[in-house]
Protein backbone atom coordinates (compact mmCIF):
# COMPACT_ATOMS: atom_id res chain seq x y z
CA UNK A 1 95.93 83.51 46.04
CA UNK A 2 93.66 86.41 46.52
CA UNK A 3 90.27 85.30 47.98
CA UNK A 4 91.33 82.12 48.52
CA UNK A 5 90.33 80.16 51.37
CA UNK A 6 93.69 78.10 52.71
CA UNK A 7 92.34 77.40 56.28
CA UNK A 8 94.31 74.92 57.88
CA UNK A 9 96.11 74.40 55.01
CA UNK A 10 100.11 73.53 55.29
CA UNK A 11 102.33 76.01 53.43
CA UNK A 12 105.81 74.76 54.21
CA UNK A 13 108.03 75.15 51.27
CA UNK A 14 105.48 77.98 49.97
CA UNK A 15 107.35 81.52 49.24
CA UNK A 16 104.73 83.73 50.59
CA UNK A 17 107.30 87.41 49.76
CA UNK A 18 105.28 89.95 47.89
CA UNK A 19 102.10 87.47 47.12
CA UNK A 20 98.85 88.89 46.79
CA UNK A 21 96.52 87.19 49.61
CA UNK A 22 94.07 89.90 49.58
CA UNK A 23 90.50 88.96 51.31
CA UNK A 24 92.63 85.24 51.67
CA UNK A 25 90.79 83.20 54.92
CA UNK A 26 93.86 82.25 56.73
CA UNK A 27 92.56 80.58 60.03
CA UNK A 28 94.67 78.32 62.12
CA UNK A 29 97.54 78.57 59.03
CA UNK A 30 100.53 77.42 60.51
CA UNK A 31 102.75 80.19 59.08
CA UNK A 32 105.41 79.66 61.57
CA UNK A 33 108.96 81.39 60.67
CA UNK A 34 107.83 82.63 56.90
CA UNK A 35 108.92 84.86 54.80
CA UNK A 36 105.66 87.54 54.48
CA UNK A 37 107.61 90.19 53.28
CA UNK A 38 106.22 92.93 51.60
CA UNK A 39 102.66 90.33 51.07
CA UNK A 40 99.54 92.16 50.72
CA UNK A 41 97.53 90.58 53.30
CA UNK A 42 94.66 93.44 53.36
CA UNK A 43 91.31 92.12 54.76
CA UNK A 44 93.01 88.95 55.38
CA UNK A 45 91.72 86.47 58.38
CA UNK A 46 94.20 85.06 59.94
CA UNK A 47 92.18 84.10 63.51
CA UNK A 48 94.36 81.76 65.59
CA UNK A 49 97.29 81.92 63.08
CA UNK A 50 100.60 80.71 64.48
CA UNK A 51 103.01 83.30 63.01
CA UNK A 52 105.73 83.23 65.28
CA UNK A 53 109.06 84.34 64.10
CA UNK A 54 107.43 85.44 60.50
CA UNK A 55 108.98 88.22 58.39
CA UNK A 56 106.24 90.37 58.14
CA UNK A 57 108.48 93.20 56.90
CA UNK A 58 106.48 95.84 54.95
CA UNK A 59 103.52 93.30 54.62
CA UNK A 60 100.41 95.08 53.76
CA UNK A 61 97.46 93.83 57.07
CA UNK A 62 95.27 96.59 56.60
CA UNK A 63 91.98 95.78 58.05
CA UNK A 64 93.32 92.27 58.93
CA UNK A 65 91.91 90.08 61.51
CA UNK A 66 94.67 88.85 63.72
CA UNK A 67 92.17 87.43 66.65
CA UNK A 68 94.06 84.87 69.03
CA UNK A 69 96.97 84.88 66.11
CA UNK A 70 100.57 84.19 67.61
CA UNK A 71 102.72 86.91 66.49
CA UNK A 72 105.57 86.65 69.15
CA UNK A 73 109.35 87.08 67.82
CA UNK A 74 107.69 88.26 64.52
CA UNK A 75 109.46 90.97 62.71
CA UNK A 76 106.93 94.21 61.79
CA UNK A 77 109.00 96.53 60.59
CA UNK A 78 107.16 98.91 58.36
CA UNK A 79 103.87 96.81 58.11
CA UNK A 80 100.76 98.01 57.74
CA UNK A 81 98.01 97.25 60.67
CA UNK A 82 95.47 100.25 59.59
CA UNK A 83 92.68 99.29 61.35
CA UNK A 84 93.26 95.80 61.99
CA UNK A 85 91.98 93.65 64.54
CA UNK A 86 94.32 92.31 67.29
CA UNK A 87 92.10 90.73 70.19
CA UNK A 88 94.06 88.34 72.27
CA UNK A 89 96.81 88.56 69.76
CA UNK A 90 100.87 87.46 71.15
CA UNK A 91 103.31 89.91 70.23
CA UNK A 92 105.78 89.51 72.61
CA UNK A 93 108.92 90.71 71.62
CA UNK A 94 108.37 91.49 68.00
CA UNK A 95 109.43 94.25 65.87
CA UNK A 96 106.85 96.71 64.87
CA UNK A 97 109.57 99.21 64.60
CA UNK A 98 107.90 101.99 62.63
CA UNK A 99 104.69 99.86 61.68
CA UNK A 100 101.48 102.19 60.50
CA UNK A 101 98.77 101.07 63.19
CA UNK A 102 96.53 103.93 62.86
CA UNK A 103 92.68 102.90 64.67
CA UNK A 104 93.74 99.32 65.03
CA UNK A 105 92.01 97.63 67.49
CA UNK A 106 94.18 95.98 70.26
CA UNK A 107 92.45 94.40 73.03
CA UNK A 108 93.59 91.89 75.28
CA UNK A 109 96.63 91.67 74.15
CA UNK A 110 100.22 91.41 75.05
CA UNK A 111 103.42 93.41 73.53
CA UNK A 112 105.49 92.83 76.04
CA UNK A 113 109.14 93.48 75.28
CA UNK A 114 108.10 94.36 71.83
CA UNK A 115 109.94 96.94 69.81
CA UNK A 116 107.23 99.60 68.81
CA UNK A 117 110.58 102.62 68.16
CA UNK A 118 108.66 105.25 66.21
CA UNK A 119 105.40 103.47 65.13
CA UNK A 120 102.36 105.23 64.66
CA UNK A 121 99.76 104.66 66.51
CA UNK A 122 97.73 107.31 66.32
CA UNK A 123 93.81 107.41 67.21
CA UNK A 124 93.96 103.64 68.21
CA UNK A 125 92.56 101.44 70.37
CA UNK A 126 93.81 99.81 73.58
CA UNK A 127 92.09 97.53 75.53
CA UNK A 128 93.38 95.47 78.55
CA UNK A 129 96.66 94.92 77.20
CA UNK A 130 100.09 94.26 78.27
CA UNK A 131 103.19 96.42 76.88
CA UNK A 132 105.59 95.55 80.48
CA UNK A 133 109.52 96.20 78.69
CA UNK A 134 108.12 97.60 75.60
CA UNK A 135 109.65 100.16 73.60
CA UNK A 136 107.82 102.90 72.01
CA UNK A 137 110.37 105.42 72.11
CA UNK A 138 109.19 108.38 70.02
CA UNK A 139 105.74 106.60 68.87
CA UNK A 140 102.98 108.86 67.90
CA UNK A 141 99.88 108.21 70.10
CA UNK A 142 98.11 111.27 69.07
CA UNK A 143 94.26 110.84 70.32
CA UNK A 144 95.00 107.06 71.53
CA UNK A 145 92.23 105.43 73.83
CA UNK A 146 93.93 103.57 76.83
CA UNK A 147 91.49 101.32 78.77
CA UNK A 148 93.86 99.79 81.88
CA UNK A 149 96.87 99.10 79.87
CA UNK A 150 100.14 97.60 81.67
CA UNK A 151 102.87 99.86 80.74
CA UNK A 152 105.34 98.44 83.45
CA UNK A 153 108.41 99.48 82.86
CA UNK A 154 107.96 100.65 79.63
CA UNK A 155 110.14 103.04 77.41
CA UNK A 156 107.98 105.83 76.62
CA UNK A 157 110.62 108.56 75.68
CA UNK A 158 109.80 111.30 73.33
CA UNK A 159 106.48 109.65 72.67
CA UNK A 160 103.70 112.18 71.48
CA UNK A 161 100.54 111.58 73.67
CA UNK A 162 99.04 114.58 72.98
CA UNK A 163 94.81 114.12 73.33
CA UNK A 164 95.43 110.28 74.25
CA UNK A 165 92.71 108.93 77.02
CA UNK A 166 94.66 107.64 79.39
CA UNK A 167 91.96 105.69 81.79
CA UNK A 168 93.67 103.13 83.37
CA UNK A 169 97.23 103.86 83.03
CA UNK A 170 99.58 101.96 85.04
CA UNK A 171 103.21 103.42 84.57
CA UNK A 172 105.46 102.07 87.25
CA UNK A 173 108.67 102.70 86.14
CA UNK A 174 107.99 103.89 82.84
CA UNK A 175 110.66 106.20 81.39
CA UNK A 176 108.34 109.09 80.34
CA UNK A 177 111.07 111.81 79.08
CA UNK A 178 110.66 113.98 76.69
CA UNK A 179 107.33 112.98 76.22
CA UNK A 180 104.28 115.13 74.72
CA UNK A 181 101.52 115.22 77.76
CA UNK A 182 99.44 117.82 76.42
């Protein structure tokens, strides 16, 4: 399925685990509740993708375009978002439990209650998004740009924000312990 272009296309009944959809045009695929697990989905578009409730365990989106894609429930554990895209992209509460997200893009977003425990984030992106009730206890956001993100309430413990830009912070209520300010 590599290349392939499957917009709009209806994969019910497909088993999508450990397929190669490399470069694969995925707009508007209802992907609702699959299993993605371990897929290579590098360089993938997957604009306005409903992926809610998805096993995207250990699923390869490096470079990925998830624009306006509905990622919310979605488990992320261990994926790969190297420089993806996410603008206007719904992750409320998913898992991205130790996801790679290294310079990804994320603008306009919202991770709110969303499990980011360890991730790394590192030199990434934030623009004008939403993490209120998200935890990103000890997540690495080593030389992270933060342009007036919503971290209401947020668990921020042991997190390393050592050279992050932090322009337009807004931490009320945070828990900030043990974190790495320098």
């Amino acid at each position: 399925l590599s290349g392939t272009n499957l917009t709009g296309a209806d994969l019910s009944g497909t088993d999508l685990s450990e397929r190669n959809l490399n470069s694969a045009n995925l707009t508007g695929v209802n992907l609702k509740g699959k299993d993605l697990y371990f897929a290579n989905l590098t360089r993938v578009d997957l604009t306005g993708a409903d992926l809610r409730y998805a096993n995207l365990e250990g699923a390869d989106l490096y470079r990925a375009n998830l624009t306006g894609a509905d990622l919310s429930g979605a488990n992320l554990r261990y994926a790969k978002l190297n420089r993806a895209v996410l603008k206007k992209v719904y992750l409320t509460g998913a898992n991205l439990e130790k996801a790679d997200l290294r310079e990804a893009n994320v603008s306009q977003a919202s991770l709110n209650g969303a499990n980011l425990r360890g991730a790394n984030l590192s030199n990434t992106r934030f623009s004008k998004t939403s993490l209120e009730w998200a935890n990103l206890e000890g997540v690495n956001l080593t030389g992270t740009v933060f342009q007036t993100i919503n971290f209401l309430y947020a668990n921020l413990s042991g997190a390393n924000l050592t050279g992050a830009d932090l322009e337009g912070f807004y931490l009320e209520g945070a828990d900030l312990s043990g974190a790495y300010l320098s």
